[in-house]
Protein backbone atom coordinates (compact mmCIF):
# COMPACT_ATOMS: atom_id res chain seq x y z
CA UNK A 1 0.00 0.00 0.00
CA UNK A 2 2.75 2.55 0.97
CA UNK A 3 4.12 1.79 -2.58
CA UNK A 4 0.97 2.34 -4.37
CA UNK A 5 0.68 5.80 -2.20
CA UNK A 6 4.30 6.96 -3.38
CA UNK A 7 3.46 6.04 -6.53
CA UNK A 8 0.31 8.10 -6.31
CA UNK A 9 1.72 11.01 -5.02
CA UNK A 10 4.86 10.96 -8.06
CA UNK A 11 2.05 11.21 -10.61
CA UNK A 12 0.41 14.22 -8.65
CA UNK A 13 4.27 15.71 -8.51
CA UNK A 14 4.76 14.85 -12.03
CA UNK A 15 1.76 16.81 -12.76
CA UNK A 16 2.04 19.93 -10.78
CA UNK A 17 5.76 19.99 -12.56
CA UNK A 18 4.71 19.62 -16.18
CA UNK A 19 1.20 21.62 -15.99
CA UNK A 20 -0.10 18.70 -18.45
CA UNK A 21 -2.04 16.15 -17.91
CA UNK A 22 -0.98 12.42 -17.86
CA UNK A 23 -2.64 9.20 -18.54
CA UNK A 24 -2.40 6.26 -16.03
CA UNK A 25 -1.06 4.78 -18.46
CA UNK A 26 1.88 6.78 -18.97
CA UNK A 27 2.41 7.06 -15.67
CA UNK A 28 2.86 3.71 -15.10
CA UNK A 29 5.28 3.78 -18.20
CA UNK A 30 7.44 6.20 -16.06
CA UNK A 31 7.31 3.93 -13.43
CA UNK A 32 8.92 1.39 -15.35
């Protein structure tokens, strides 16, 4: 769970950092 949560909270950062919009898709792309 605490994973999922940091993983979470990287897409919200990766957000607030690119002012765009992502997919869950790509975000799990980045994770990779």
């Amino acid at each position: 769970m605490k994973s999922f949560l940091w993983f979470a909270l990287m897409v919200v950062q990766w957000n607030a950092d690119t002012r765009r919009p992502i997919s869950f898709g790509e975000a799990i792309l980045i994770a990779l």
